[in-house]
N, C-alpha and C. Protein backbone atom coordinates (compact mmCIF):
# COMPACT_ATOMS: atom_id res chain seq x y z
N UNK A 1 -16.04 6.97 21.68
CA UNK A 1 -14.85 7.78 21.77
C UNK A 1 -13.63 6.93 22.13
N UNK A 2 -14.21 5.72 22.06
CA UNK A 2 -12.55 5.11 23.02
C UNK A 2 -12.22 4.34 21.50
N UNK A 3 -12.60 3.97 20.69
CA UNK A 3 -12.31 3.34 19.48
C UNK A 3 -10.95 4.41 18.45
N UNK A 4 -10.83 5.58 18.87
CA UNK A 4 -9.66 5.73 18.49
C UNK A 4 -8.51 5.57 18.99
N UNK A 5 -8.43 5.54 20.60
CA UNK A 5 -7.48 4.84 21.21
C UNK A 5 -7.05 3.28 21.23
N UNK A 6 -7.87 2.60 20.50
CA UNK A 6 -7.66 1.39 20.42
C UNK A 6 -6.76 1.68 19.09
N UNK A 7 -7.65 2.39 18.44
CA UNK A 7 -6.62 1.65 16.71
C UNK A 7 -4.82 2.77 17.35
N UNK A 8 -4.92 3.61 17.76
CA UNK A 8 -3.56 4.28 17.80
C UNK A 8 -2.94 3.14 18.81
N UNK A 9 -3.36 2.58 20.04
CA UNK A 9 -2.24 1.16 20.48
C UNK A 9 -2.11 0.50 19.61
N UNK A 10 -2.97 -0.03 18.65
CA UNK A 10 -2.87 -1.20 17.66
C UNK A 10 -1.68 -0.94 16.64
N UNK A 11 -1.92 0.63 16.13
CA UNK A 11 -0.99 0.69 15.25
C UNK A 11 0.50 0.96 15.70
N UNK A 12 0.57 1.33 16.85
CA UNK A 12 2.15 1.84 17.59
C UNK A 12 2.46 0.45 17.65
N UNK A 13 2.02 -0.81 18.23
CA UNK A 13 2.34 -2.21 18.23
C UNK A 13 2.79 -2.35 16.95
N UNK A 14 2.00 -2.48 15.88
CA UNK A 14 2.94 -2.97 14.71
C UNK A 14 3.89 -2.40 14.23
N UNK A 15 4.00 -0.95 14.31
CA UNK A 15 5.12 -0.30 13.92
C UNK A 15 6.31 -0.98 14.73
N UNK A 16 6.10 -0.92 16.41
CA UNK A 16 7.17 -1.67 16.84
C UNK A 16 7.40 -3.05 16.47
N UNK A 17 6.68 -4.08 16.08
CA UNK A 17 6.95 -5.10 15.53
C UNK A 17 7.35 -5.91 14.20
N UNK A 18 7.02 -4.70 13.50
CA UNK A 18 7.52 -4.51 12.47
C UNK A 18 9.05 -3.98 11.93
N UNK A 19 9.74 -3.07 13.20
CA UNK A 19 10.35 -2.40 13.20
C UNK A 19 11.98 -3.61 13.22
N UNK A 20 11.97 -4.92 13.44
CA UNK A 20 12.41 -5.78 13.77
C UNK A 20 14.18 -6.16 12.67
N UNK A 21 13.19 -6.30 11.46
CA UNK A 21 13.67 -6.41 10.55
C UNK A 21 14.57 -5.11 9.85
N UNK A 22 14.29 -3.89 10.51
CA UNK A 22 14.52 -2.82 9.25
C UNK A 22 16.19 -2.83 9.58
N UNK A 23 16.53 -1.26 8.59
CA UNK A 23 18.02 -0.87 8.97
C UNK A 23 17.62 0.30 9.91
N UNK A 24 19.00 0.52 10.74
CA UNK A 24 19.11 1.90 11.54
C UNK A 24 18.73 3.09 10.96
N UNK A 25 18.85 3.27 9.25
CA UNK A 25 18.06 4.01 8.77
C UNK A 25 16.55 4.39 8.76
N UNK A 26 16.36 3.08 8.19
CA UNK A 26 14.39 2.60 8.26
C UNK A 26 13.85 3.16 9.39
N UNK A 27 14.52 2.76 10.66
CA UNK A 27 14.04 2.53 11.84
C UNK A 27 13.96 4.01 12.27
N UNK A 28 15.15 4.72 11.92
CA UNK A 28 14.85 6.13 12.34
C UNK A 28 13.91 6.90 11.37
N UNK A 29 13.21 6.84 10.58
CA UNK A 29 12.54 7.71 10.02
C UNK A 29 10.86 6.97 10.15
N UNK A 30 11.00 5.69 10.18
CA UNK A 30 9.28 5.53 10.69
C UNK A 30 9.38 6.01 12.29
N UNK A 31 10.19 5.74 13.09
CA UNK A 31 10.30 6.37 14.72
C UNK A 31 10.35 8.11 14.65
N UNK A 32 10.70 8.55 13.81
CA UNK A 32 10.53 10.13 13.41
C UNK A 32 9.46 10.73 13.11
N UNK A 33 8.91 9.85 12.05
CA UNK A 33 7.43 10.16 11.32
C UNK A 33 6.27 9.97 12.47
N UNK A 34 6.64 9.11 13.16
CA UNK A 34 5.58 8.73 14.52
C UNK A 34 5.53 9.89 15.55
N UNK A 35 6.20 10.18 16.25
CA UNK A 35 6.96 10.99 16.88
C UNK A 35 6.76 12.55 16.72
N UNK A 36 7.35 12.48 15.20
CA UNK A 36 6.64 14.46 14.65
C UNK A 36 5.38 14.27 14.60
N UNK A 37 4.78 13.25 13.73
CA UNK A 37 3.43 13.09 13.59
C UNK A 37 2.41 13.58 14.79
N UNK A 38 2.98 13.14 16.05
CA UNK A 38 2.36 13.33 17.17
C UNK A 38 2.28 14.61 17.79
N UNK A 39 3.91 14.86 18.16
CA UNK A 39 3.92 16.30 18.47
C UNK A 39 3.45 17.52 17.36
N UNK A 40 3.17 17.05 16.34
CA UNK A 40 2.96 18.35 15.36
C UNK A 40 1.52 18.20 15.50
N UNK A 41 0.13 17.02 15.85
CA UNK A 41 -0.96 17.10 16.22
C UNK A 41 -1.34 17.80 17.60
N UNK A 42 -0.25 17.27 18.34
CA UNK A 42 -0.37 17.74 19.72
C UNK A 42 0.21 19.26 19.96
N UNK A 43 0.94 20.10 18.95
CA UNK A 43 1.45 21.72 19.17
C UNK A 43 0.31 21.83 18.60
N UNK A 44 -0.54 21.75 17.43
CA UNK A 44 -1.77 22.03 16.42
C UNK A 44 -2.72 22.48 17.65
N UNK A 45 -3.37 21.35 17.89
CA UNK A 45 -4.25 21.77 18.99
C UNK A 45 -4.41 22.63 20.18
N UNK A 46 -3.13 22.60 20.31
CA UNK A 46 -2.58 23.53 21.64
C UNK A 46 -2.81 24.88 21.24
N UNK A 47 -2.22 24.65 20.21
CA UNK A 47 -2.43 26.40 19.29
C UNK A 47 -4.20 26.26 18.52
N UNK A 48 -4.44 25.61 18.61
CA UNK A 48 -6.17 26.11 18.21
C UNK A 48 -6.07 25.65 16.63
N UNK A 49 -5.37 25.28 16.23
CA UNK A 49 -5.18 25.09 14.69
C UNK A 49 -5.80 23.71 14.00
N UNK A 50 -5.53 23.14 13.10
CA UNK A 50 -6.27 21.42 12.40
C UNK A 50 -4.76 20.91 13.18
N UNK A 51 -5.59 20.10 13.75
CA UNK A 51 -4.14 18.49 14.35
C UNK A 51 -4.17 17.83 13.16
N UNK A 52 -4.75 16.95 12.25
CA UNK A 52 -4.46 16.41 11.20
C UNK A 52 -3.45 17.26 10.27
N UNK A 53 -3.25 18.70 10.09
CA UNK A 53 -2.51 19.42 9.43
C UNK A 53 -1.52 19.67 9.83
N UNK A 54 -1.35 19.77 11.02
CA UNK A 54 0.02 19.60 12.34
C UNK A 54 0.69 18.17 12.52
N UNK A 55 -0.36 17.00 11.94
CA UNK A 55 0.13 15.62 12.17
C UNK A 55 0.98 15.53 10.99
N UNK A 56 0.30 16.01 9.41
CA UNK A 56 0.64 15.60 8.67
C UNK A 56 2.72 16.50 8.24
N UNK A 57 2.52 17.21 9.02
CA UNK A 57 3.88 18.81 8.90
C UNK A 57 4.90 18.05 9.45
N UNK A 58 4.16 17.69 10.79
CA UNK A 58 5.13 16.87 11.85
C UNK A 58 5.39 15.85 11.34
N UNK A 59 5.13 15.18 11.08
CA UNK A 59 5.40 13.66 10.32
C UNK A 59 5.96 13.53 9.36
N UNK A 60 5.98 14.81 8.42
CA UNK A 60 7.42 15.13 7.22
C UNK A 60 8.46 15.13 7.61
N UNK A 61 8.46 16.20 8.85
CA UNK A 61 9.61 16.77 9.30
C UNK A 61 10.44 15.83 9.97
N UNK A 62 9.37 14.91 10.65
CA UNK A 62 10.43 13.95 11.59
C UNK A 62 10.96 12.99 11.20
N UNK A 63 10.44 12.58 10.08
CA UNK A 63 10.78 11.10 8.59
C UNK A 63 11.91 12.14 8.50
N UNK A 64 12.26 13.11 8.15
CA UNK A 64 13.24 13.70 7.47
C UNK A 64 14.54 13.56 8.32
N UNK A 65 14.23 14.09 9.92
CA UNK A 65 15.15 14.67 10.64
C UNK A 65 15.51 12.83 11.40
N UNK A 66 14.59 12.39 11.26
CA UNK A 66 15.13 10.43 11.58
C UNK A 66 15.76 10.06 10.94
N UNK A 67 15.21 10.12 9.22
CA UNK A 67 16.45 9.14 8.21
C UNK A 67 17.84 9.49 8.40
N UNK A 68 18.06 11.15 8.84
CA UNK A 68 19.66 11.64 8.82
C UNK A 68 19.89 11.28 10.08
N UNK A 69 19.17 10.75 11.05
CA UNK A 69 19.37 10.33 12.66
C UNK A 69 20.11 9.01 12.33
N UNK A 70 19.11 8.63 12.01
CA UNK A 70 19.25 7.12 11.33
C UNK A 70 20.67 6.69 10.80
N UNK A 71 20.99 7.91 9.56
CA UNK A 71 22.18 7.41 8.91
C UNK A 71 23.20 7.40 9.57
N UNK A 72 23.23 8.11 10.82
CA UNK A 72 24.37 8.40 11.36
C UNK A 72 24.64 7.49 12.26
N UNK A 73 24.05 6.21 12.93
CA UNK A 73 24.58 5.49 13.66
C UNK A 73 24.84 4.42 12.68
């Protein structure tokens, strides 16, 4: 059970290290997609519902509502 907590640190690390290079755009919509991704797994479950189907809602929504975050600075 602990092997999925490893790969979710592993992968939040590269996103941040990766994140180095991008534009203020880029940067806000993978930080969005992460972010909804999470909270839309984490409302899913709360409500009794699929977290992967809540990850995947959230993670539209927040790519969406980042890139226009994004554009604006």
């Amino acid at each position: 059970m602990k092997r999925p907590g490893w790969i979710v640190c592993i992968s939040a690390l590269v996103v941040v290290i990766g994140c180095t290079d991008m534009t203020p755009r880029q940067q806000g919509t993978v930080s969005g997609a992460a972010i909804g991704a999470a909270g839309g797994a984490g409302i899913a479950a709360i409500a009794g519902g699929n977290a992967w189907t809540g990850a995947i809602i959230g993670g539209a929504a927040g790519a969406v509502a980042g890139n226009i975050h994004g554009g604006h600075q």
